[in-house]
Protein backbone atom coordinates (compact mmCIF):
# COMPACT_ATOMS: atom_id res chain seq x y z
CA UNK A 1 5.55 9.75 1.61
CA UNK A 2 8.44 10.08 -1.08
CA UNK A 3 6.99 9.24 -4.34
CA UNK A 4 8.76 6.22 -6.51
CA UNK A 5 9.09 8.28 -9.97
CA UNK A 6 9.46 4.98 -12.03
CA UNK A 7 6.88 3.12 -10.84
CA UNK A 8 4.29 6.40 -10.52
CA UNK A 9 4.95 7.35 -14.37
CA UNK A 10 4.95 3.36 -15.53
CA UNK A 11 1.90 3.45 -14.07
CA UNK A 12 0.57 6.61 -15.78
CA UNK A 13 1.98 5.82 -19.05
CA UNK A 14 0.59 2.07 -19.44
CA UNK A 15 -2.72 3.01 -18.21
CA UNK A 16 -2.92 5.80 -20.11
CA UNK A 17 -1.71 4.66 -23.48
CA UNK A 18 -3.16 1.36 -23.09
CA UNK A 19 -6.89 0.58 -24.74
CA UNK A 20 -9.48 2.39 -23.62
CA UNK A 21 -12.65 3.99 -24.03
CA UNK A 22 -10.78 7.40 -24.72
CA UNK A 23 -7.96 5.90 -26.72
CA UNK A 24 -10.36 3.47 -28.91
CA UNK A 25 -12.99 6.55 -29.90
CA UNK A 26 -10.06 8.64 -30.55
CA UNK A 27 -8.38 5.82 -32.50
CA UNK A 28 -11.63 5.30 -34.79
CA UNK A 29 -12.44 8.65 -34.77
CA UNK A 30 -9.12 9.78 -36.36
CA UNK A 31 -9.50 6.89 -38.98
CA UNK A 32 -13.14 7.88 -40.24
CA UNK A 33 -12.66 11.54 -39.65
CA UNK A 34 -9.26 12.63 -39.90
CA UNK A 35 -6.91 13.84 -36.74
CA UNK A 36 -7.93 17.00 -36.74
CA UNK A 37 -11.36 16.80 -36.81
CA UNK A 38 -11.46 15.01 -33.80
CA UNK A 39 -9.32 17.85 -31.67
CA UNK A 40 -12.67 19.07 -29.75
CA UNK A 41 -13.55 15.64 -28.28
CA UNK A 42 -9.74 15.60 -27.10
CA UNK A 43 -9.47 18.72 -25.79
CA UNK A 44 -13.18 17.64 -23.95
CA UNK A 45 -11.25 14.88 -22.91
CA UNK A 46 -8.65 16.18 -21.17
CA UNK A 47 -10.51 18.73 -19.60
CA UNK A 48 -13.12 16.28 -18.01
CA UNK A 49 -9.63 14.49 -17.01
CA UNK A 50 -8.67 17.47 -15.26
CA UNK A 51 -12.16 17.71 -13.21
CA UNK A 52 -12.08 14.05 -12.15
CA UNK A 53 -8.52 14.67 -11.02
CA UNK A 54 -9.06 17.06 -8.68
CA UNK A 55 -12.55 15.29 -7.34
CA UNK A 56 -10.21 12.09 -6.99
CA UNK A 57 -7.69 14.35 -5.00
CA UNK A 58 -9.73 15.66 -2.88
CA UNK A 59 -11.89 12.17 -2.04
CA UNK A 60 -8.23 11.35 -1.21
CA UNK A 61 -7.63 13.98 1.10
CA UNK A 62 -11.04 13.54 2.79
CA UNK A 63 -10.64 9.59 3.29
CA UNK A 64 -7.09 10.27 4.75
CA UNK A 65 -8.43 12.95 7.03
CA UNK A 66 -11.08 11.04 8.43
CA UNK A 67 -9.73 7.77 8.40
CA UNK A 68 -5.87 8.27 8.97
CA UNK A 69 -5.35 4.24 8.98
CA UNK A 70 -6.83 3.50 5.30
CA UNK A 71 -3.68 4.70 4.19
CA UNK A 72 -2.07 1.07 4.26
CA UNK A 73 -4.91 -0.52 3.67
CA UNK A 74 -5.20 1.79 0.02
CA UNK A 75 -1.77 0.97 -0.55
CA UNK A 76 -3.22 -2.51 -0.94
CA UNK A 77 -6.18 -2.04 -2.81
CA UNK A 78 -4.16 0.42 -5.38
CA UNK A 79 -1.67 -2.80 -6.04
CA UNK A 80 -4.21 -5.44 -6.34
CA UNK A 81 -6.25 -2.85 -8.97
CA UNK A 82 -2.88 -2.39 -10.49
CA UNK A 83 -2.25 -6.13 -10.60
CA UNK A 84 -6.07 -6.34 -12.58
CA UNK A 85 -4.93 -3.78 -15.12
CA UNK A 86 -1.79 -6.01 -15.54
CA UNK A 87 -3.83 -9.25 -16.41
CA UNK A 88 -6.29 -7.41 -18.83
CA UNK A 89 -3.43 -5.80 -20.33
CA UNK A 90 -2.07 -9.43 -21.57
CA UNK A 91 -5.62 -9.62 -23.19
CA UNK A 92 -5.78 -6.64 -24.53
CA UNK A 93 -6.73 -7.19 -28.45
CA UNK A 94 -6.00 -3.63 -29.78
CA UNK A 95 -9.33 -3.77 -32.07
CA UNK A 96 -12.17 -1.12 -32.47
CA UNK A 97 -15.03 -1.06 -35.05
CA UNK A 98 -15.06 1.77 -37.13
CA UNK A 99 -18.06 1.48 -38.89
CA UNK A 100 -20.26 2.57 -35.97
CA UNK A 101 -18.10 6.03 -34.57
CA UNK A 102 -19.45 8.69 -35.15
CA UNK A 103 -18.07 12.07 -34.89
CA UNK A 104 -18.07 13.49 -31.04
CA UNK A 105 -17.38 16.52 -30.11
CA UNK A 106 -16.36 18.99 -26.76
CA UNK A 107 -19.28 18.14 -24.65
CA UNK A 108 -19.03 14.04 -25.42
CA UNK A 109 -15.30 14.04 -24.34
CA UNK A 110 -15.97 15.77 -21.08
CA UNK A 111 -18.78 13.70 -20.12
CA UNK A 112 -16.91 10.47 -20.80
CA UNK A 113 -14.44 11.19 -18.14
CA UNK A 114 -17.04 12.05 -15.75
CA UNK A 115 -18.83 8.82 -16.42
CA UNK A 116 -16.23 6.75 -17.12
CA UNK A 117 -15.40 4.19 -14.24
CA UNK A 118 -11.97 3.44 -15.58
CA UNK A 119 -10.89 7.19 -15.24
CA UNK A 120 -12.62 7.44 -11.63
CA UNK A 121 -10.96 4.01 -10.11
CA UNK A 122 -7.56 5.57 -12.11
CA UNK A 123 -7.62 8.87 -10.31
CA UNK A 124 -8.87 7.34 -7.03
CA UNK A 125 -5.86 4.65 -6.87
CA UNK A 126 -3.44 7.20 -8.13
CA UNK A 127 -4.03 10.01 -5.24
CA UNK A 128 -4.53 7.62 -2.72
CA UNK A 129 -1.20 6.27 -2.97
CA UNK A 130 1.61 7.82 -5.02
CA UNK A 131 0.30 11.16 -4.92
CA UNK A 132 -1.36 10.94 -1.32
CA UNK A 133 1.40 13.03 0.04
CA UNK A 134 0.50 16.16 -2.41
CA UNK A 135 -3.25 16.31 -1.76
CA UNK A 136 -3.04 18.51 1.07
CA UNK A 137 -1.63 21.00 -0.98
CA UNK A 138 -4.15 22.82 -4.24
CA UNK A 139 -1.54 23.86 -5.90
CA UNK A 140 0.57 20.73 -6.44
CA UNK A 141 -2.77 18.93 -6.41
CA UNK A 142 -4.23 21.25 -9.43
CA UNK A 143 -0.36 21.10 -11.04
CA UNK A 144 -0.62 17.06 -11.02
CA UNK A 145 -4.36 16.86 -12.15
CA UNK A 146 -3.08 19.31 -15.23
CA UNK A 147 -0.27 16.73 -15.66
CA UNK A 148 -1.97 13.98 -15.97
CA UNK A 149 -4.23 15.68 -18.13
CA UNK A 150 -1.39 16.32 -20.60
CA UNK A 151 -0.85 12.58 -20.58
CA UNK A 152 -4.34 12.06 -21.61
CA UNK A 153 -4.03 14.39 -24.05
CA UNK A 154 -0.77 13.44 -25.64
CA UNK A 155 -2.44 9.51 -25.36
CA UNK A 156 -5.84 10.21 -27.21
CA UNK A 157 -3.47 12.18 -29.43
CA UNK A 158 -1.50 9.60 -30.65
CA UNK A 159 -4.10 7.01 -31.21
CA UNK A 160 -6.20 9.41 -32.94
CA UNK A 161 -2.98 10.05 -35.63
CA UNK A 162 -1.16 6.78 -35.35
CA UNK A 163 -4.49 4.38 -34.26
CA UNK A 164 -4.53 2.71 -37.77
CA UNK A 165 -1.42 2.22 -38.01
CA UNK A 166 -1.04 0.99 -34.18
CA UNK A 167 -4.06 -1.74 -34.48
CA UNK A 168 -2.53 -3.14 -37.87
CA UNK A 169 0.85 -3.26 -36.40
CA UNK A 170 -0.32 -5.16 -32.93
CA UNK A 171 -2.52 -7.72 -35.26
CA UNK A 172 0.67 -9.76 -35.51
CA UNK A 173 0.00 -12.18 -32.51
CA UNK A 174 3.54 -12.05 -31.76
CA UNK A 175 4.38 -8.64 -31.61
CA UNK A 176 1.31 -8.19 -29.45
CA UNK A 177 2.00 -10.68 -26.83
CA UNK A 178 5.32 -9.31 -26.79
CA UNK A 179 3.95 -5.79 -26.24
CA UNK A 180 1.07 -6.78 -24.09
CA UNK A 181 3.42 -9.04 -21.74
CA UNK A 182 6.34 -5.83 -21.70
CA UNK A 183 3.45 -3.67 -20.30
CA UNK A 184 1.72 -5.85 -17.89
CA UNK A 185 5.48 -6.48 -16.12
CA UNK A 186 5.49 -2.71 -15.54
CA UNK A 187 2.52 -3.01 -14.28
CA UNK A 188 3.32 -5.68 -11.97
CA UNK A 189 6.37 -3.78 -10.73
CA UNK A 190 4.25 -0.89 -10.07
CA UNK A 191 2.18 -3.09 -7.79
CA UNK A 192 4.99 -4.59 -5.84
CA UNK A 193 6.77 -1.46 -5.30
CA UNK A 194 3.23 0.14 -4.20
CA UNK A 195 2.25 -2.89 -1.77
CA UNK A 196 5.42 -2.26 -0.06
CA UNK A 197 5.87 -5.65 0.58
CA UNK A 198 10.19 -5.86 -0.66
CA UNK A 199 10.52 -2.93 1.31
């Protein structure tokens, strides 16, 4: 399978930079605490990111092994999950409580990736279809899981520095439908190029 580059990093970029349990607790973190003081519970974060990518790559693998004919049928599922991200992204409010974050360390960010259903569907839909074709391979398996990682990373970042600043910003209605509605059309173009269905 020859992977669409546009619509795999749309995907990766919206749903990673979008709101989210790591991107909110980063966000208030940095506000209450300073960016950083809150470099431990990103570094956890990515590194948990890393684990669930490879346990999402290798489900993959396993599913396509045993069941050679779900591959169509994932291609499906991935752009109707894709299509759900796209409608709660034009709700998406871009507001977190600060008053109640407190500050989290290493072992918290790790363990919210492993628990965190969001990061598990994420990984799931991404290396069952766009990245299907390198889970037979560790290396390029291990070398996108450390990508996407790096995404994380870079997201959780940015929040944490910039989260403020980002949530006063989007509290303009306007500029936040506008943003909202920009990012759910990726998303929606990511679905339709993963359903196959213009092919």
């Amino acid at each position: 399978m020859t992977i669409n580059y546009f619509a795999f990093l749309s995907f990766v970029f919206v749903t990673t930079f979008t709101p989210g349990p790591n991107n909110i607790s980063s966000a208030s973190m940095g506000v209450l605490y300073g960016f950083r003081k809150t470099w431990n519970y990103r570094l956890g974060i990515a590194t948990g990111f890393v684990f669930v990518m490879l346990l999402c790559g290798a489900i993959s693998t396993t599913l396509q092994s045993v069941f050679p004919a779900f591959e169509t049928a994932l291609h499906y599922i991935g752009a109707a999950y894709i299509l759900w991200l796209a409608y709660e992204t034009l709700r998406t409010s871009y507001t977190f409580e600060e008053g109640d974050q407190t500050l989290m360390g290493f072992t918290r960010g790790l363990l919210l990736q492993v628990l965190n259903p969001k990061v598990i569907i994420y990984g799931l839909a991404l290396y069952s279809t766009f990245l299907l074709s390198v889970t037979d391979n560790l290396f390029y398996t291990i070398i996108s899981a450390i990508f996407l990682a790096a995404v994380a990373l870079s997201s959780t970042s940015v929040w944490a520095l910039f989260g403020s600043a980002i949530r006063n910003y989007l509290k303009n209605p306007k500029v936040r439908q506008f943003v909202n509605l920009a990012l759910a059309l990726l998303l929606v173009y990511t679905a339709v190029e993963l359903s196959g269905i213009l092919a």
